[in-house]
Each structure stands twice: as C-alpha cells, then as structure tokens.
PDB file of N, CA and C in Angstrom:
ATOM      1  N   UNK A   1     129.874 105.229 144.251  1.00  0.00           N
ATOM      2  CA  UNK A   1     128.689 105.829 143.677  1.00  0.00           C
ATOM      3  C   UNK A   1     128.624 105.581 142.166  1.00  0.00           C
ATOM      4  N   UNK A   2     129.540 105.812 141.145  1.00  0.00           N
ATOM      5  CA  UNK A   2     129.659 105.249 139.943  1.00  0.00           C
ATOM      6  C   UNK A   2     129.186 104.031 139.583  1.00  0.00           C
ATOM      7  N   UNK A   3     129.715 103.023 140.510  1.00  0.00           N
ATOM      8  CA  UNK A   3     129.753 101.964 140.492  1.00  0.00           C
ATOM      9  C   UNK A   3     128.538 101.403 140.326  1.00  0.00           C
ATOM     10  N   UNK A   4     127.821 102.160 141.011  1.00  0.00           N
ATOM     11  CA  UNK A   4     125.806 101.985 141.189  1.00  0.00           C
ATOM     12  C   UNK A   4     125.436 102.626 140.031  1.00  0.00           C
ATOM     13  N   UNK A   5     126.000 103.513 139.687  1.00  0.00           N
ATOM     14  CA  UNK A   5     125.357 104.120 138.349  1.00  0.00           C
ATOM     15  C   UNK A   5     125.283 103.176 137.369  1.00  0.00           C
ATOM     16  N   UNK A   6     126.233 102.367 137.451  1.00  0.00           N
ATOM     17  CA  UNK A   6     126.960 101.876 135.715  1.00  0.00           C
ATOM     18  C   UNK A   6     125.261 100.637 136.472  1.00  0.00           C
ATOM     19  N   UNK A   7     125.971  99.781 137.760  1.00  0.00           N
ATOM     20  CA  UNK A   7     124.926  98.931 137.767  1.00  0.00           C
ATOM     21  C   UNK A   7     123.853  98.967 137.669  1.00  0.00           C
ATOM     22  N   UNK A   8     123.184  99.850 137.961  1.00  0.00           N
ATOM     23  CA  UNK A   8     121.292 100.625 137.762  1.00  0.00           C
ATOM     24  C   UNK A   8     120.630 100.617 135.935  1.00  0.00           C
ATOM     25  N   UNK A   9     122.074 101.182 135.513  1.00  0.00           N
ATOM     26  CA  UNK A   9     121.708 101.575 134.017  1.00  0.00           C
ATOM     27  C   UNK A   9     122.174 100.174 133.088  1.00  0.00           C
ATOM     28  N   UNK A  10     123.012  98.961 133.579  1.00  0.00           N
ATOM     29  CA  UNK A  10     122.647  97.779 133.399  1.00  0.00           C
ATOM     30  C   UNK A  10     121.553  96.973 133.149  1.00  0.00           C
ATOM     31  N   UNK A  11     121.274  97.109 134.798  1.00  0.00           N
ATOM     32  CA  UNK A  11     119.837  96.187 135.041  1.00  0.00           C
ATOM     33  C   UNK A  11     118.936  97.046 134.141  1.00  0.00           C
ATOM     34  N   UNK A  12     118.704  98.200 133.941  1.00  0.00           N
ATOM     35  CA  UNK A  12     117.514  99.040 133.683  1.00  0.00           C
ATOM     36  C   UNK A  12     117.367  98.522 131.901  1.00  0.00           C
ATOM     37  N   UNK A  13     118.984  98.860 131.403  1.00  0.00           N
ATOM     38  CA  UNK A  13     118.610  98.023 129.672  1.00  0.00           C
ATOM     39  C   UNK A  13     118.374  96.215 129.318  1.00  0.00           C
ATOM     40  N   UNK A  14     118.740  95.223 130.779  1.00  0.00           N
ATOM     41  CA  UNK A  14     118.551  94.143 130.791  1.00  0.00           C
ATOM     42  C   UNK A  14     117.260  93.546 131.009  1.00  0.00           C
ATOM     43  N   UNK A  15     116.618  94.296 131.950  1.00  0.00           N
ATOM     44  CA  UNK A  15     114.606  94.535 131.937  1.00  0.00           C
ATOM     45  C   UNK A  15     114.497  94.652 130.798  1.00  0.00           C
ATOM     46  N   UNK A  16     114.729  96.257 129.835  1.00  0.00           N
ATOM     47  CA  UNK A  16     114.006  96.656 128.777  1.00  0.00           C
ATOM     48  C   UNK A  16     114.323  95.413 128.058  1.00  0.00           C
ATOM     49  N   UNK A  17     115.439  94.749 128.048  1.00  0.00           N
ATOM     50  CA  UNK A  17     115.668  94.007 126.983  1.00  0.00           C
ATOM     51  C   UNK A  17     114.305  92.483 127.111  1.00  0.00           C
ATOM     52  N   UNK A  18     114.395  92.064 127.844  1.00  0.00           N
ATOM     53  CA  UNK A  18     113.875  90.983 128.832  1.00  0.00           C
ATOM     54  C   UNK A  18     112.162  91.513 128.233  1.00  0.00           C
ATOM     55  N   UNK A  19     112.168  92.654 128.382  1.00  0.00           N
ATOM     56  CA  UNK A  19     110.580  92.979 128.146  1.00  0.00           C
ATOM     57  C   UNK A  19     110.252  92.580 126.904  1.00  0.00           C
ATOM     58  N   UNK A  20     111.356  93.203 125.895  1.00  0.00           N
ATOM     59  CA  UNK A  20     110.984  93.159 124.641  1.00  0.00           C
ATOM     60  C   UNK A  20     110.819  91.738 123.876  1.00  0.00           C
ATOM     61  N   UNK A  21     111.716  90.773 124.459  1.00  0.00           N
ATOM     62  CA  UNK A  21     111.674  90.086 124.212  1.00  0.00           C
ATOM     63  C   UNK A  21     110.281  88.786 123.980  1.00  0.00           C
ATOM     64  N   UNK A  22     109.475  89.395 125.342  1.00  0.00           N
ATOM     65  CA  UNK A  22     108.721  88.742 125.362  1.00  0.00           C
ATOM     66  C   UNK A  22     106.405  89.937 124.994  1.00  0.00           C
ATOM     67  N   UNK A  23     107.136  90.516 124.939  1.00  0.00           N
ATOM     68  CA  UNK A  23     106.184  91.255 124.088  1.00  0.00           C
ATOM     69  C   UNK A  23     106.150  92.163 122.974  1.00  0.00           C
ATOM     70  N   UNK A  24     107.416  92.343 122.331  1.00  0.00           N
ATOM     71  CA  UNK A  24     107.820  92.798 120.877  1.00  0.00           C
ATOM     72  C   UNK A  24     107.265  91.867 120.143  1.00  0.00           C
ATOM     73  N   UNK A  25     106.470  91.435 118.908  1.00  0.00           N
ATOM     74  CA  UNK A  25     106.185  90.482 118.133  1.00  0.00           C
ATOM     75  C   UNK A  25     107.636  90.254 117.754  1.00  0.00           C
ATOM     76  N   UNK A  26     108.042  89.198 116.798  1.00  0.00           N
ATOM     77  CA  UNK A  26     109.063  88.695 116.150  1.00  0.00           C
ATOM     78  C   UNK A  26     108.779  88.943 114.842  1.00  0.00           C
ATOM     79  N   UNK A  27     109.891  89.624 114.082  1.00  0.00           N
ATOM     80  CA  UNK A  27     109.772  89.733 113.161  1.00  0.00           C
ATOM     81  C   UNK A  27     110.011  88.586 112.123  1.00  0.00           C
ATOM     82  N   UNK A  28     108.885  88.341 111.847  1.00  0.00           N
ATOM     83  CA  UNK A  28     108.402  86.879 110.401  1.00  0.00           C
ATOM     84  C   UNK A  28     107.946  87.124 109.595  1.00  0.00           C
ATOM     85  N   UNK A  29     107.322  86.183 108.865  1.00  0.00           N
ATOM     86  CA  UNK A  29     106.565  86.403 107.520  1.00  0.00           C
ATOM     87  C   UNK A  29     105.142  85.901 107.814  1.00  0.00           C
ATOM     88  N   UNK A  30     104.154  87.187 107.700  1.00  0.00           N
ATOM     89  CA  UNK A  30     102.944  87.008 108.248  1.00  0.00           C
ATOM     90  C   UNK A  30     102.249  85.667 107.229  1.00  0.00           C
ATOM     91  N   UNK A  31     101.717  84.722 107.957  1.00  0.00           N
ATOM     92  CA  UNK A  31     101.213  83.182 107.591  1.00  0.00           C
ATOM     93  C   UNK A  31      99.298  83.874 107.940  1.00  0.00           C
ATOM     94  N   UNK A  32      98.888  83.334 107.079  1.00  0.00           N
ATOM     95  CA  UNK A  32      97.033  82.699 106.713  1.00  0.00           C
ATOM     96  C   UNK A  32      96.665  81.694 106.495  1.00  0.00           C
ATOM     97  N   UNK A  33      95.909  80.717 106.845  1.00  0.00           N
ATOM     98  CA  UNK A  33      95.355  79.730 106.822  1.00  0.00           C
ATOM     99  C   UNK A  33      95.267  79.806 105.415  1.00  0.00           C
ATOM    100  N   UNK A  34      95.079  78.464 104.765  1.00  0.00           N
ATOM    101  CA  UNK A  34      95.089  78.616 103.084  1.00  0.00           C
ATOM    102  C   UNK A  34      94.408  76.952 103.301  1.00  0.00           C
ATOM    103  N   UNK A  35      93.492  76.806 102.169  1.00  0.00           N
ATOM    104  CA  UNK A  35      92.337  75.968 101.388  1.00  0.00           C
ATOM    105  C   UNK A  35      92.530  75.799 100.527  1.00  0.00           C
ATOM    106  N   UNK A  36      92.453  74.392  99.916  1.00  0.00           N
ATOM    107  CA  UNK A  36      92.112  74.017  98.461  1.00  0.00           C
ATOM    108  C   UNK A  36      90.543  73.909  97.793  1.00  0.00           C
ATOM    109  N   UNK A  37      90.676  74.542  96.559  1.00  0.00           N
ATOM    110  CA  UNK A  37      89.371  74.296  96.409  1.00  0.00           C
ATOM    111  C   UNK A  37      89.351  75.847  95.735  1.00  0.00           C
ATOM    112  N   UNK A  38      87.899  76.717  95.381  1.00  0.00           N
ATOM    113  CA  UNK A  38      87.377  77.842  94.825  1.00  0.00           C
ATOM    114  C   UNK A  38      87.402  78.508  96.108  1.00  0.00           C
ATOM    115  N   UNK A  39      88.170  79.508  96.498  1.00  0.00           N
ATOM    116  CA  UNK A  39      87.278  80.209  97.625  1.00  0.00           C
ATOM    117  C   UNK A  39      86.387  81.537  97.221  1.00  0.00           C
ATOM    118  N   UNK A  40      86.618  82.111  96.009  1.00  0.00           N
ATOM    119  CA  UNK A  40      85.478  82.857  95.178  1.00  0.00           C
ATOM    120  C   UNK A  40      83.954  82.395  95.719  1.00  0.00           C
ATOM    121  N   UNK A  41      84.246  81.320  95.060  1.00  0.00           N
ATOM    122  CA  UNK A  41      82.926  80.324  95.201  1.00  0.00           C
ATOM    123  C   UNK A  41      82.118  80.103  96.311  1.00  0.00           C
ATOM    124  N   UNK A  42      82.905  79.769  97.179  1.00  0.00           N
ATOM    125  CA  UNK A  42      82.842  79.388  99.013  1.00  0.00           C
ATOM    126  C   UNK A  42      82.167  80.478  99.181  1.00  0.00           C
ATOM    127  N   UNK A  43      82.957  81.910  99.345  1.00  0.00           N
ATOM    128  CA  UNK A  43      82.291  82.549  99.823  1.00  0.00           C
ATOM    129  C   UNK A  43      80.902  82.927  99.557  1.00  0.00           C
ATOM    130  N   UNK A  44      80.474  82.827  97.771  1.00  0.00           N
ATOM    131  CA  UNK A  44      79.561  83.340  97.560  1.00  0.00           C
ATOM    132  C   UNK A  44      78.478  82.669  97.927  1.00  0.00           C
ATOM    133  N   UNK A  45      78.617  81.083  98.524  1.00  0.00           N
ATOM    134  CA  UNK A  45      77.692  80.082  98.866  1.00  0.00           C
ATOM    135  C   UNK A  45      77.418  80.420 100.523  1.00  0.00           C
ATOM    136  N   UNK A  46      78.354  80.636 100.943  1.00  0.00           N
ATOM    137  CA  UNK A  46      78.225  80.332 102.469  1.00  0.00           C
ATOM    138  C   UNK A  46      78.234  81.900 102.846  1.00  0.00           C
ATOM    139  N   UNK A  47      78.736  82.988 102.462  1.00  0.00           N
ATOM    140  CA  UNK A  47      77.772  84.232 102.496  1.00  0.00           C
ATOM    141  C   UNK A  47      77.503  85.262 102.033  1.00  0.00           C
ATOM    142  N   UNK A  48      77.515  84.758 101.172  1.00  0.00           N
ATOM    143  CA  UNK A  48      76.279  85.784  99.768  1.00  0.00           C
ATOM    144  C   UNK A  48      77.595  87.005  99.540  1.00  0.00           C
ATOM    145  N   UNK A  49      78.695  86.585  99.709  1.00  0.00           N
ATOM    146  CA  UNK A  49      79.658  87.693  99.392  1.00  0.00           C
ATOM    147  C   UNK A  49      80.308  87.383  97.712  1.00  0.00           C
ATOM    148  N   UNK A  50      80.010  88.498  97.336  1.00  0.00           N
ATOM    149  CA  UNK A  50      80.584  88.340  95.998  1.00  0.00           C
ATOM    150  C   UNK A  50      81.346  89.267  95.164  1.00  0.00           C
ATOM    151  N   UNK A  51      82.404  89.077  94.445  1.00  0.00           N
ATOM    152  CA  UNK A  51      83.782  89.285  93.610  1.00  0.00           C
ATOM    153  C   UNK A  51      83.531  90.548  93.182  1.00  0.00           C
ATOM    154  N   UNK A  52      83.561  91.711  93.525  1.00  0.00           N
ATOM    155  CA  UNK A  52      83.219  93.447  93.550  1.00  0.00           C
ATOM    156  C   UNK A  52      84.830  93.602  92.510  1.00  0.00           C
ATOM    157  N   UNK A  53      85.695  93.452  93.134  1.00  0.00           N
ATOM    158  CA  UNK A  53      87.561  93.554  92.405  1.00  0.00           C
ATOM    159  C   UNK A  53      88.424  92.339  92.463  1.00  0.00           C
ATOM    160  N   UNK A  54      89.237  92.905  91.445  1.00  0.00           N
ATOM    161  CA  UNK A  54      89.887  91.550  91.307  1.00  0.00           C
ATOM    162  C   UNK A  54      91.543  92.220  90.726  1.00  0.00           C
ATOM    163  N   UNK A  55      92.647  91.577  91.047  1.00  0.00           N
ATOM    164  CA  UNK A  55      93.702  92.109  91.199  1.00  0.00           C
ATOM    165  C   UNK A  55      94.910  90.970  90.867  1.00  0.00           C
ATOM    166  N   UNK A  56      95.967  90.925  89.780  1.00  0.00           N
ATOM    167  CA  UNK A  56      96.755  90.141  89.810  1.00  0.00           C
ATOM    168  C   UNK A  56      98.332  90.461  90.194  1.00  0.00           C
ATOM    169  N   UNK A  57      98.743  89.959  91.077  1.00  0.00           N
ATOM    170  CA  UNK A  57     100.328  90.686  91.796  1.00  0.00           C
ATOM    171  C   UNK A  57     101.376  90.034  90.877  1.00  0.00           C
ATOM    172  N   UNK A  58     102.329  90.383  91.097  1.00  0.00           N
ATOM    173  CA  UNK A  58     103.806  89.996  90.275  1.00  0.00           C
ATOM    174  C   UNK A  58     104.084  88.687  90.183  1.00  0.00           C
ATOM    175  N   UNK A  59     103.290  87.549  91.418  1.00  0.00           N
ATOM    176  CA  UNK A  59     103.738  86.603  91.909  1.00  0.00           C
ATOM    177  C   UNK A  59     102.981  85.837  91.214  1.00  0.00           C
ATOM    178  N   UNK A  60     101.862  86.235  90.567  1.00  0.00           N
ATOM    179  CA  UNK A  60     100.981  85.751  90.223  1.00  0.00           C
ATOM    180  C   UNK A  60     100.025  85.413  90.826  1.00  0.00           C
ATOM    181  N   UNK A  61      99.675  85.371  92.056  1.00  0.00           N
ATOM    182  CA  UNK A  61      98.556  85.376  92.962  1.00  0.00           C
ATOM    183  C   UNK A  61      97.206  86.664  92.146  1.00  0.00           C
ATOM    184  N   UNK A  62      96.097  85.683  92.903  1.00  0.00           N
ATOM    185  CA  UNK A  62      95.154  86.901  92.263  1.00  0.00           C
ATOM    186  C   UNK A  62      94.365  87.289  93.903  1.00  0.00           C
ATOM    187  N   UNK A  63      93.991  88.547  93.911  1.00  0.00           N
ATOM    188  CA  UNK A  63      93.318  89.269  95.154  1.00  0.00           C
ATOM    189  C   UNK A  63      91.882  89.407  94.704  1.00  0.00           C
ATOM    190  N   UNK A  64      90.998  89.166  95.708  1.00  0.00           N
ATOM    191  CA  UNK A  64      89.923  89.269  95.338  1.00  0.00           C
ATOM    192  C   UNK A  64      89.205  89.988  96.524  1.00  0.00           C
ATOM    193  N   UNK A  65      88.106  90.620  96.177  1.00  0.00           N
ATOM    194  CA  UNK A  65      87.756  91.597  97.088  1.00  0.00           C
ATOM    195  C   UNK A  65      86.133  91.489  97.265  1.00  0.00           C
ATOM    196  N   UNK A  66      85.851  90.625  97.838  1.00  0.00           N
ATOM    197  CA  UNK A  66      83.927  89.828  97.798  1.00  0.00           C
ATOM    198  C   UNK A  66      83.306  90.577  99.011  1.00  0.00           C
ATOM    199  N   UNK A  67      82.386  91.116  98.808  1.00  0.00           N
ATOM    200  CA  UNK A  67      81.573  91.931  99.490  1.00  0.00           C
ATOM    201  C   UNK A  67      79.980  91.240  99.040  1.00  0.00           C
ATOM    202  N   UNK A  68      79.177  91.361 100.830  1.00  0.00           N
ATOM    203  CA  UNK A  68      77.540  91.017 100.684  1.00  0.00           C
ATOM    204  C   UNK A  68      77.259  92.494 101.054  1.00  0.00           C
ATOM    205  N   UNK A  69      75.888  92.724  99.734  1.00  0.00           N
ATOM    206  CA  UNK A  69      75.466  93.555  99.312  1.00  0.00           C
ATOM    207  C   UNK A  69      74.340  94.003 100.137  1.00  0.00           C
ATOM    208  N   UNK A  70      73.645  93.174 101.435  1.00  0.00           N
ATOM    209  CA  UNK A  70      72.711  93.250 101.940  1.00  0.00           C
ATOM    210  C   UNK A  70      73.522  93.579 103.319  1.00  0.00           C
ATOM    211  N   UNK A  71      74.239  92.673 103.728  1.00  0.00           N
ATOM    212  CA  UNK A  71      74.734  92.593 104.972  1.00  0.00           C
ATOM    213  C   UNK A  71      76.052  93.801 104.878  1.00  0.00           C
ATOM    214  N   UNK A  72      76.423  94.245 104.190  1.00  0.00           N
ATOM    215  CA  UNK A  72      78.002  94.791 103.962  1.00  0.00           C
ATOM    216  C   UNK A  72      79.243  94.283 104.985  1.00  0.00           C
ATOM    217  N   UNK A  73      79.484  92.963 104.670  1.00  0.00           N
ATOM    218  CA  UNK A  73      80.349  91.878 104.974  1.00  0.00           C
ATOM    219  C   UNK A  73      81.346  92.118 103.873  1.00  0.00           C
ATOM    220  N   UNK A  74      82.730  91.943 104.407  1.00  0.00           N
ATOM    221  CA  UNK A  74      83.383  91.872 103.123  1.00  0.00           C
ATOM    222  C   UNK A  74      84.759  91.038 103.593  1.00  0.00           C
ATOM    223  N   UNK A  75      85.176  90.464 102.575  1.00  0.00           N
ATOM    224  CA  UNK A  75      86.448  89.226 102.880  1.00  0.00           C
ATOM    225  C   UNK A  75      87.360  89.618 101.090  1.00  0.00           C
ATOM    226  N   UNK A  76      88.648  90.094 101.767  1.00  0.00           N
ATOM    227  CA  UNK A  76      89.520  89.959 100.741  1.00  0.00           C
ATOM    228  C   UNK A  76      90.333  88.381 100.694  1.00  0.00           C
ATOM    229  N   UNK A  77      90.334  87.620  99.728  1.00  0.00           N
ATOM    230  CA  UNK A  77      90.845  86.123  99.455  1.00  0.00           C
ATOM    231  C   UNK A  77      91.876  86.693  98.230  1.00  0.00           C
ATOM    232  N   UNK A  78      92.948  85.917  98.512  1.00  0.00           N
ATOM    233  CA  UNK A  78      94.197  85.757  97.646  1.00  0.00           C
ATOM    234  C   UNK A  78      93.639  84.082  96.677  1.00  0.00           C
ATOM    235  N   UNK A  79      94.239  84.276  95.876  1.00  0.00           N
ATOM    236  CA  UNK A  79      94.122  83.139  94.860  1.00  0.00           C
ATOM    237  C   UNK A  79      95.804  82.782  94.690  1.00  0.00           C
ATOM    238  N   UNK A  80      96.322  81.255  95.275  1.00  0.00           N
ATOM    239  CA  UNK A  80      97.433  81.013  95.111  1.00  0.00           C
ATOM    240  C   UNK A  80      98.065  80.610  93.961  1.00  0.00           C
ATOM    241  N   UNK A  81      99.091  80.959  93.330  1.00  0.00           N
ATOM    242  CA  UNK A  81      99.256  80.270  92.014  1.00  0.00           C
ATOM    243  C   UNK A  81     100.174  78.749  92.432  1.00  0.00           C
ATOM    244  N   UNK A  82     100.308  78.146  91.269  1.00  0.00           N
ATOM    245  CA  UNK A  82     100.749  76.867  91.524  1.00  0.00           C
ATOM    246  C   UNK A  82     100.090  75.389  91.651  1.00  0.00           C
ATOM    247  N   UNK A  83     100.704  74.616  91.720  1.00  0.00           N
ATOM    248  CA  UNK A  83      99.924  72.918  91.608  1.00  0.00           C
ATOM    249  C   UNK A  83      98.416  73.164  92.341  1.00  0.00           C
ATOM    250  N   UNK A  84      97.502  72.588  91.806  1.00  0.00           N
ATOM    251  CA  UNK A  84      96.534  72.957  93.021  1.00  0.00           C
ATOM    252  C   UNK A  84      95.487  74.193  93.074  1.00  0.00           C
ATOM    253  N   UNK A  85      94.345  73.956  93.288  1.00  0.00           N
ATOM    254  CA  UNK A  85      93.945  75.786  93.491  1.00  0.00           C
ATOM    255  C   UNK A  85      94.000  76.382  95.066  1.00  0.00           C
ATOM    256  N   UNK A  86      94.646  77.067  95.640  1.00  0.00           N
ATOM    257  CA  UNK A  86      94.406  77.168  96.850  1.00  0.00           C
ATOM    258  C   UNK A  86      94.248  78.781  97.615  1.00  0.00           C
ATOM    259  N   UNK A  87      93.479  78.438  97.796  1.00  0.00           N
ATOM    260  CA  UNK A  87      92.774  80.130  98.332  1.00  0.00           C
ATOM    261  C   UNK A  87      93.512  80.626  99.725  1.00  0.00           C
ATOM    262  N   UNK A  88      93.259  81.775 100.183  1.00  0.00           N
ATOM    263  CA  UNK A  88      93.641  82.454 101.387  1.00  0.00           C
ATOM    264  C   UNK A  88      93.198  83.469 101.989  1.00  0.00           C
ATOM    265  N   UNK A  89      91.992  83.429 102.589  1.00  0.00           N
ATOM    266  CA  UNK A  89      91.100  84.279 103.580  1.00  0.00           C
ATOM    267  C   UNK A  89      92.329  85.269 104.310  1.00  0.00           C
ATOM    268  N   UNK A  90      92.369  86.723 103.581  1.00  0.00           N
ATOM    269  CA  UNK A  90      93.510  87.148 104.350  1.00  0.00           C
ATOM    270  C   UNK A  90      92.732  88.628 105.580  1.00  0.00           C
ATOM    271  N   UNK A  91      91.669  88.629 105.186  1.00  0.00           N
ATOM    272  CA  UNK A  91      90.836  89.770 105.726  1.00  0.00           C
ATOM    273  C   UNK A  91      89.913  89.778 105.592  1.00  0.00           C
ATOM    274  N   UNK A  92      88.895  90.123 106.877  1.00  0.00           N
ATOM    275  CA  UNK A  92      87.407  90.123 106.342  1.00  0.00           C
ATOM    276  C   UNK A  92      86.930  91.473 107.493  1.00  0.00           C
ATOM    277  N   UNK A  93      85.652  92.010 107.296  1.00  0.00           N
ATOM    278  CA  UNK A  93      85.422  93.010 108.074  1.00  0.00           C
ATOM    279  C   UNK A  93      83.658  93.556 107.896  1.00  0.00           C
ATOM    280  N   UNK A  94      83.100  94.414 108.407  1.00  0.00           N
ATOM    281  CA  UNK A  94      81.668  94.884 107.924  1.00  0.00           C
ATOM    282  C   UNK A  94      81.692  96.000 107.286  1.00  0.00           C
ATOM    283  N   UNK A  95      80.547  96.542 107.338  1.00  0.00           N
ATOM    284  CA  UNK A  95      80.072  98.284 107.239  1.00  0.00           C
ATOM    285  C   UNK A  95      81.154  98.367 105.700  1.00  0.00           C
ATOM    286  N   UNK A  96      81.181  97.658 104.860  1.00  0.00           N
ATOM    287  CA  UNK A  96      81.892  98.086 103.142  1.00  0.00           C
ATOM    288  C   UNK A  96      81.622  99.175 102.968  1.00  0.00           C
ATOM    289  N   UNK A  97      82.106  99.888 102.088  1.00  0.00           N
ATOM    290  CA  UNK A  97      81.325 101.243 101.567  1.00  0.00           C
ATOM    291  C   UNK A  97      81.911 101.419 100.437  1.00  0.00           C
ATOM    292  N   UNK A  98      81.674 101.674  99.353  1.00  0.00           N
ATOM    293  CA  UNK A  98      82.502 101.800  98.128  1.00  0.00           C
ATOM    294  C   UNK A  98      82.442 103.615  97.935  1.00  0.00           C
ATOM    295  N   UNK A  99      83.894 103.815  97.748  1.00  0.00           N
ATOM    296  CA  UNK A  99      83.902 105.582  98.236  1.00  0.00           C
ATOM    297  C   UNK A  99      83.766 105.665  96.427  1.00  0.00           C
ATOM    298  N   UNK A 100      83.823 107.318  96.347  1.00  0.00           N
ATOM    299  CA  UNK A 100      83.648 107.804  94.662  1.00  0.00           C
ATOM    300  C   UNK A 100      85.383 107.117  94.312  1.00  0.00           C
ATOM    301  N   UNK A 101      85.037 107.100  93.379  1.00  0.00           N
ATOM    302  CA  UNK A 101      86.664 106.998  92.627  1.00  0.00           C
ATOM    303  C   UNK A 101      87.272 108.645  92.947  1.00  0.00           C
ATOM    304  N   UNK A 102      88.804 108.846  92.297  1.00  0.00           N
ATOM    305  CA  UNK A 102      89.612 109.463  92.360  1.00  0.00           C
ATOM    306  C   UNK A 102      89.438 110.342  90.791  1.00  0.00           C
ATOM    307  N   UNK A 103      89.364 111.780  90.802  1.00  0.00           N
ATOM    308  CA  UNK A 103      89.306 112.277  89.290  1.00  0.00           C
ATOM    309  C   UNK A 103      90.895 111.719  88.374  1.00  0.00           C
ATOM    310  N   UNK A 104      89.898 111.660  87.165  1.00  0.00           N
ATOM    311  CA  UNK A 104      91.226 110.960  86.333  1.00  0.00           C
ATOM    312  C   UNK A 104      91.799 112.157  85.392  1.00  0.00           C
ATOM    313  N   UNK A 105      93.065 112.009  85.711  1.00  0.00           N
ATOM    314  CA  UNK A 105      93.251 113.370  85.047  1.00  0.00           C
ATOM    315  C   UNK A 105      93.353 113.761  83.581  1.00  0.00           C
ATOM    316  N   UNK A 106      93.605 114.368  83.086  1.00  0.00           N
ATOM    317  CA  UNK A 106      93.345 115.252  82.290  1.00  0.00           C
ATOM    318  C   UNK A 106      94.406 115.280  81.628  1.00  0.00           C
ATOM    319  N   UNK A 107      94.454 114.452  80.067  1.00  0.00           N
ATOM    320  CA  UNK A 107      95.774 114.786  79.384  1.00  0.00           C
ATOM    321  C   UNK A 107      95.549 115.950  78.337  1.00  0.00           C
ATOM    322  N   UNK A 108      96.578 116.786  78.346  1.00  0.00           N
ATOM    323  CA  UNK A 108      96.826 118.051  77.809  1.00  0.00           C
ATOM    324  C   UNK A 108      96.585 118.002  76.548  1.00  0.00           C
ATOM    325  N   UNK A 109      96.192 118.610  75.617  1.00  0.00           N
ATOM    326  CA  UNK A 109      96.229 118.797  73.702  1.00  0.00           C
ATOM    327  C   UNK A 109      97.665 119.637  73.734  1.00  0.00           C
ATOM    328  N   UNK A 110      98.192 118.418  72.542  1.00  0.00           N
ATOM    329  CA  UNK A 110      99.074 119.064  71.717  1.00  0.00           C
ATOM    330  C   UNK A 110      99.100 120.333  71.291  1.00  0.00           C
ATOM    331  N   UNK A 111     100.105 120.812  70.686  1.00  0.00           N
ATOM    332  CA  UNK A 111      99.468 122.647  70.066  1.00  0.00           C
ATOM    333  C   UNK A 111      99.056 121.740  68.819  1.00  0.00           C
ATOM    334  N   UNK A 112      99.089 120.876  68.145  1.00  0.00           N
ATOM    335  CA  UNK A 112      98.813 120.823  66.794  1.00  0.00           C
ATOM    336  C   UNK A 112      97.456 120.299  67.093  1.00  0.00           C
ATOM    337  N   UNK A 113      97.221 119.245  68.030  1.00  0.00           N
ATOM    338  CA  UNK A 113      95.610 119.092  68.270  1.00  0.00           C
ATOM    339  C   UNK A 113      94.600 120.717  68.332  1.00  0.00           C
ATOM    340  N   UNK A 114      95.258 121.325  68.949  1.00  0.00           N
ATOM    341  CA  UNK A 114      95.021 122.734  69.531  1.00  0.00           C
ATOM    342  C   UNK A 114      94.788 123.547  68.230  1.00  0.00           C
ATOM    343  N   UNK A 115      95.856 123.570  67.331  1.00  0.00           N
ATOM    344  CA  UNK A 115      95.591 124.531  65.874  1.00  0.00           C
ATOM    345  C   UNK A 115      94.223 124.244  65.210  1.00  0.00           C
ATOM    346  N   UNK A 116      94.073 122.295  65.073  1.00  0.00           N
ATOM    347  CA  UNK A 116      93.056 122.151  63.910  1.00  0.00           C
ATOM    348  C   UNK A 116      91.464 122.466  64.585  1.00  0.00           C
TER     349      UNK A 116
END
C-alpha cells in the first residue's frame, strides 16, 4: 500500500511537472519588433497619433506616449539609443483618457519665513 502511495504522488508531481512545462511561459527577456527610421513621426502620419509625454530612462532610451485626439488611439514607442535611430512599438490601445494629475504637495515655511 505505501508503495502506491509513494508511486501516485510521483506520477501526480511528474504530470504537474510535464504541464508546466509546456504551458508556464519561459522566463526571458520580453522582445518587440523594432524599426529604423522616426517612429514619432510614423505614427503621426499614418495615425494622427501624436507625442502627449515624453520620458528618458537610465539607458538612455526615450518613451514616448502618442495619442489621436479624435479617435483616442494611443501607442507608447521607445526611442532606441545607439548607431542608428530605431524605434519600438511597445503598446498600443483605445478609449485614452488623461486622468487629473496628483496634488503636489505642499512644502512647509520655515519659522523664519513664518516670523517676517
């Protein structure tokens, strides 16, 4: 009777394993199609989406955040740094909405600001 136990609870983690294998994604480094050329530009030609934010990361890449103002289409593009200009369509989606900003807070007075 053991003997079936140990074997049951075998097979049972050799499935799970077997499963995962083939429907767990693999953990990589998520890849985007990437273009040479303006994709700022592109977009604003081919659909009226245009440069709302703009963002520069550590890497030096720049993020750009192009939204159509009629349609509310919107496509965030990376700007690659390096030889070359080469863009990267990393997201696009509808229905934009630009929410209120966040209150900015409030820096305190000194007591000496405070005295005069």
């Amino acid at each position: 009777m053991a003997v079936r136990a140990v074997l049951a609870s075998t097979l049972a983690a050799l499935t799970v394993a077997f499963l995962a294998a083939f429907f767990v994604p693999a953990a990589h480094a998520f890849t985007v199609p990437c273009f040479q050329g303006n994709g700022v530009e592109l977009f604003k030609k081919e659909h009226n989406e245009h440069p709302i934010v703009r963002g520069k990361a550590k890497d030096g890449a720049i993020y750009y955040l192009l939204v159509n103002p009629e349609t509310k289409s919107w496509t965030m593009v990376i700007e690659r740094p390096g030889a070359g200009q080469f863009f990267c369509p990393v997201a696009s989606g509808i229905e934009f909405e630009l929410m209120p900003p966040p209150p900015l807070p409030v820096k305190e007075k000194s007591k000496k600001e405070v005295d005069t």
